[in-house]
C-alpha atoms as a PDB file:
ATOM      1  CA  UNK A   1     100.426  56.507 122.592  1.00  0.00           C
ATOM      2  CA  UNK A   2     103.660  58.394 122.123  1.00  0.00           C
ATOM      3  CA  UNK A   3     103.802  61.632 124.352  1.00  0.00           C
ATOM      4  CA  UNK A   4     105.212  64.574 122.373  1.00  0.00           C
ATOM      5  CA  UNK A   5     107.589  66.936 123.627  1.00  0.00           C
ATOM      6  CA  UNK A   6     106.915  70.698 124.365  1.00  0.00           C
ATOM      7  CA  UNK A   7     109.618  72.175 122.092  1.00  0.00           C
ATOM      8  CA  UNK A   8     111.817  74.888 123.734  1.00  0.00           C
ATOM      9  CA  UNK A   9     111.582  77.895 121.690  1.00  0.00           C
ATOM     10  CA  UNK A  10     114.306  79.546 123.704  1.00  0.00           C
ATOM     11  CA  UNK A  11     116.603  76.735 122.174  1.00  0.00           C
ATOM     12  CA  UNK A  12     120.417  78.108 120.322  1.00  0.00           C
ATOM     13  CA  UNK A  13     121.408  75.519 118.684  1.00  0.00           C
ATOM     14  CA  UNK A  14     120.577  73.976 115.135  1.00  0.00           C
ATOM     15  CA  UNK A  15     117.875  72.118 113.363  1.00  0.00           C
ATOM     16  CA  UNK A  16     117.632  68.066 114.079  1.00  0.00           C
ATOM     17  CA  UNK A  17     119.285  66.666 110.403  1.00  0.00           C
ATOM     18  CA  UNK A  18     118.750  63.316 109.852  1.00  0.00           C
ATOM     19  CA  UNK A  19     116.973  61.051 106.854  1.00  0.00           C
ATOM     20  CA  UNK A  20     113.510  61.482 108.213  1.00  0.00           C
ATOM     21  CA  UNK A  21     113.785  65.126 109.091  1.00  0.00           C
ATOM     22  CA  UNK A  22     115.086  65.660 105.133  1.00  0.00           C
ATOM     23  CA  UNK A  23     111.571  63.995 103.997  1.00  0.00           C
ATOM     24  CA  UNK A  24     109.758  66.593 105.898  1.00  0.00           C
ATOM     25  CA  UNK A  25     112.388  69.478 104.842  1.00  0.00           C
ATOM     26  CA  UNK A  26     111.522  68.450 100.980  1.00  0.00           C
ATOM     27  CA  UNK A  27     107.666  67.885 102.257  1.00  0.00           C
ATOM     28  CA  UNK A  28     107.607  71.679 103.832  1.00  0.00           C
ATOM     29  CA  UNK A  29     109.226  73.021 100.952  1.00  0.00           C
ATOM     30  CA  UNK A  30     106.812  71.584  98.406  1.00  0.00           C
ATOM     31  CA  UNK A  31     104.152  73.140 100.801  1.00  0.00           C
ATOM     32  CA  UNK A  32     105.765  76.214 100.742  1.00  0.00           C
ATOM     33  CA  UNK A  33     106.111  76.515  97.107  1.00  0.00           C
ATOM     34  CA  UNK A  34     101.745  75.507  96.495  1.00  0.00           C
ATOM     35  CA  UNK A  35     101.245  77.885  99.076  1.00  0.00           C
ATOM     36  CA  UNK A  36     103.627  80.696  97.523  1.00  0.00           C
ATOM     37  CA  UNK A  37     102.599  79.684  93.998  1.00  0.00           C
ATOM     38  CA  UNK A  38      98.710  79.416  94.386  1.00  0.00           C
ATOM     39  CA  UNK A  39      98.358  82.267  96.470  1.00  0.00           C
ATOM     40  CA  UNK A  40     100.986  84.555  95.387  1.00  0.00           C
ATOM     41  CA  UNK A  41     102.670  84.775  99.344  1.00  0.00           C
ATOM     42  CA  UNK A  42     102.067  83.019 102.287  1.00  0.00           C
ATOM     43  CA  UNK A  43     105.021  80.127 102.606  1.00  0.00           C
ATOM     44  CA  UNK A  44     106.219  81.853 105.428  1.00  0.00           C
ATOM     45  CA  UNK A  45     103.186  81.100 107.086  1.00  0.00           C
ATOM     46  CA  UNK A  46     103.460  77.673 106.323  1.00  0.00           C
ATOM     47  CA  UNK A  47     107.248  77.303 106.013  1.00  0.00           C
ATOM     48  CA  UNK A  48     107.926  78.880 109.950  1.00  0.00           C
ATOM     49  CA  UNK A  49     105.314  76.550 112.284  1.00  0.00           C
ATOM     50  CA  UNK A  50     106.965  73.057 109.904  1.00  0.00           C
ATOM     51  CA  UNK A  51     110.584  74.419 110.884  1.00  0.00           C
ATOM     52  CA  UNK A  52     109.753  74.533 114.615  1.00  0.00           C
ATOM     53  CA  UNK A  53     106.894  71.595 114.883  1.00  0.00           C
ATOM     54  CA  UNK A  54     108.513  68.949 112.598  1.00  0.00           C
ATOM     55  CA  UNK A  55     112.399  70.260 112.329  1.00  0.00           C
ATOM     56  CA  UNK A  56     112.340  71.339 115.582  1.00  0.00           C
ATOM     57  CA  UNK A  57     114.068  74.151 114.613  1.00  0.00           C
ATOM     58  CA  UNK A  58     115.086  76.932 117.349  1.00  0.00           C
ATOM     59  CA  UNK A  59     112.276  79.813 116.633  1.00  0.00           C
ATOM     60  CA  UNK A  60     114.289  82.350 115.697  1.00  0.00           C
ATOM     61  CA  UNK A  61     116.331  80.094 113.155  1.00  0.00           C
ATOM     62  CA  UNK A  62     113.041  78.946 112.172  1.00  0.00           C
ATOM     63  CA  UNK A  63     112.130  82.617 111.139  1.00  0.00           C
ATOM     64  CA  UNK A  64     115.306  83.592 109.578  1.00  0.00           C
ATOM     65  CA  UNK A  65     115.624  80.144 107.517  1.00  0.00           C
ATOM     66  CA  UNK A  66     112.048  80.669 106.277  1.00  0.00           C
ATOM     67  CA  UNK A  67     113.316  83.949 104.254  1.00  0.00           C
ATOM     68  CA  UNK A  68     116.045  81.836 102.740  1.00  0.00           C
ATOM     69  CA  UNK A  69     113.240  79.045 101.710  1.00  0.00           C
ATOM     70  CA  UNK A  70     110.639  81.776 100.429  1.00  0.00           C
ATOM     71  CA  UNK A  71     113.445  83.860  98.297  1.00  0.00           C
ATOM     72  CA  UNK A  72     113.811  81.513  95.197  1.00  0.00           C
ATOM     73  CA  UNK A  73     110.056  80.563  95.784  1.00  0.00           C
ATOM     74  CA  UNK A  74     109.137  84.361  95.751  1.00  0.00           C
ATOM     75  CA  UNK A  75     111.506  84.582  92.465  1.00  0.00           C
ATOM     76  CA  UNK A  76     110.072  81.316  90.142  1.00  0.00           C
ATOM     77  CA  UNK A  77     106.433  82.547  91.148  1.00  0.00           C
ATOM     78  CA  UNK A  78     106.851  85.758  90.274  1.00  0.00           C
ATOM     79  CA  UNK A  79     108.569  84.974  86.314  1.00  0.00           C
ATOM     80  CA  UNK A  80     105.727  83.049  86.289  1.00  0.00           C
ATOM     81  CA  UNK A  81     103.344  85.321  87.282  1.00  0.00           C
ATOM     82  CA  UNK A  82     105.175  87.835  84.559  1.00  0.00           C
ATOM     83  CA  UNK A  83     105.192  84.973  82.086  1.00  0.00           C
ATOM     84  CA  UNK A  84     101.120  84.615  82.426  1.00  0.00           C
ATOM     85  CA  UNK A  85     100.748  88.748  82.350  1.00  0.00           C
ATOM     86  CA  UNK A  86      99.615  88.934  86.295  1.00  0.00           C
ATOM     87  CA  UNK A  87     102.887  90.779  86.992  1.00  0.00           C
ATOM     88  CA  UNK A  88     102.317  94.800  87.408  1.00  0.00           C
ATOM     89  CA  UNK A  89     105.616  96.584  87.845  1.00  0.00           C
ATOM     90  CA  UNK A  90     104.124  99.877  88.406  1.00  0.00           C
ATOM     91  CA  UNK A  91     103.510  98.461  91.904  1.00  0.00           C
ATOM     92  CA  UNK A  92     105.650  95.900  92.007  1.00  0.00           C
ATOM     93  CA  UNK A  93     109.195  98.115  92.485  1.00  0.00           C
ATOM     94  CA  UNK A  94     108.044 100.809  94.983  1.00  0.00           C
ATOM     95  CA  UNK A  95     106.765  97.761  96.972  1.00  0.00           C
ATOM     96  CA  UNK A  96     110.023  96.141  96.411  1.00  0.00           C
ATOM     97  CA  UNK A  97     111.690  98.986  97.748  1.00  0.00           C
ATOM     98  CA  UNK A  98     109.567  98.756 100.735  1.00  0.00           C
ATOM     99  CA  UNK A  99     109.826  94.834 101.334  1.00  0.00           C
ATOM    100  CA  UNK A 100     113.687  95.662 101.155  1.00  0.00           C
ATOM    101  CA  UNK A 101     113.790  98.461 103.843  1.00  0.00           C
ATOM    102  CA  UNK A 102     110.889  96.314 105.987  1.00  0.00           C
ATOM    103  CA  UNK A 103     113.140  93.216 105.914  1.00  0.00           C
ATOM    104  CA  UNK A 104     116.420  94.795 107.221  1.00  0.00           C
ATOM    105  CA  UNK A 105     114.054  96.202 110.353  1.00  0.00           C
ATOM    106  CA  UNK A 106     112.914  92.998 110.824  1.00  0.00           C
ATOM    107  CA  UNK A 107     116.053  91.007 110.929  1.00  0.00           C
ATOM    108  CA  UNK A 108     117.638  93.927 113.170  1.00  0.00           C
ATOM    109  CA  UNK A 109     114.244  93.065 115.641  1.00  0.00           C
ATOM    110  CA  UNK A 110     114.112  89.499 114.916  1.00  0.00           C
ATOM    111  CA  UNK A 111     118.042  90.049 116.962  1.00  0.00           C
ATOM    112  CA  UNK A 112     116.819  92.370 119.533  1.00  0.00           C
ATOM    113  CA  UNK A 113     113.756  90.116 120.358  1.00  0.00           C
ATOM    114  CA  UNK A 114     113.587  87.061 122.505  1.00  0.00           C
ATOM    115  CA  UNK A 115     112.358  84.272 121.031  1.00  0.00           C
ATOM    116  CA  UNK A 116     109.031  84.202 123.482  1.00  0.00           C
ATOM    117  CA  UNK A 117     107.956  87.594 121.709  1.00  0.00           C
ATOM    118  CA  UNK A 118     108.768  86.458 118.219  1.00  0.00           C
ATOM    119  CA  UNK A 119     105.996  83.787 118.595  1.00  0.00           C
ATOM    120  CA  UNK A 120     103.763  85.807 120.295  1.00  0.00           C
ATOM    121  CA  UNK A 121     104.020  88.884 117.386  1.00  0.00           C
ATOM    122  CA  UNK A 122     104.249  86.143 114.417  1.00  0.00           C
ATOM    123  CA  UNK A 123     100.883  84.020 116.185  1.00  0.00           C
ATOM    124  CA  UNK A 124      99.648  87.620 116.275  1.00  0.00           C
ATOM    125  CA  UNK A 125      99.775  88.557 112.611  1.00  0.00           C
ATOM    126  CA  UNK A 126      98.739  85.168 111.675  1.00  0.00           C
ATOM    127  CA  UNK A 127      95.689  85.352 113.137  1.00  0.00           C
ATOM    128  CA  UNK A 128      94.825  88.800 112.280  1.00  0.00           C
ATOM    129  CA  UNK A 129      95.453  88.172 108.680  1.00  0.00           C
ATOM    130  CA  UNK A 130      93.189  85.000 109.413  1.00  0.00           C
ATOM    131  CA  UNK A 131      90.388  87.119 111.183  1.00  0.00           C
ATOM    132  CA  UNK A 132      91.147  89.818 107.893  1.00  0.00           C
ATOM    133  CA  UNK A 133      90.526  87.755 105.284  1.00  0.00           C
ATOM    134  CA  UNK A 134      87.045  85.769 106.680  1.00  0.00           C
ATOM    135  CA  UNK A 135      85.780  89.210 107.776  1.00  0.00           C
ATOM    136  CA  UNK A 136      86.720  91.830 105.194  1.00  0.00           C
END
């Protein structure tokens, strides 16, 4: 049995490219997009642990690529969320507005922060969304 590396979240540099780490780039993607698309949210969840488990993907470029992935997921949802008549506006902008100001915050922190305390916070909210949703 193959032993399996501890991955370095303190790494810098890139993601690993190559033919098999495309297959599981396409494979998180689709996850991402049954996970956005199903549930209305949630790729990130899914998108940031497959950057840094199967891409190996430094953790903070794991965080910051996952927006990139779960924009144009976010956007093709939500027409067809509109296009089925689950789409309210009337909440929909003003949270907007908010998700807007929230995600310049976070980038500025996700800068400030070392990597060890951007896994902590994001294993953090995972499981208290987790814990949420069971419970409540």
């Amino acid at each position: 049995m193959k032993k399996q590396k501890n991955i370095d979240i303190n790494r810098k540099e890139g993601c690993n490219c190559n033919k098999k780490v495309n297959l599981y780039a396409v494979l998180t993607g689709v996850s991402a997009g049954i996970v956005n698309g199903l549930f209305g949210g949630g790729g990130g969840m899914i998108v940031v642990p497959m950057l840094i488990y199967l891409l190996k993907c430094p953790n903070k470029k794991a965080h910051a690529t996952a927006i990139m992935i779960i924009l144009p997921i976010s956007l093709v949802s939500g027409l067809f969320y509109s296009a089925f008549g689950n789409l309210d506006l009337s909440v929909g902008i003003p949270a907007t507005i908010g998700v807007v100001a929230g995600g310049v915050a976070g980038a500025f922190l996700l800068s400030k922060l070392s990597s060890k305390w951007v896994m902590i916070v994001f294993a953090i909210v995972m499981a208290a969304a987790g814990i949420k949703m069971l419970v409540f």
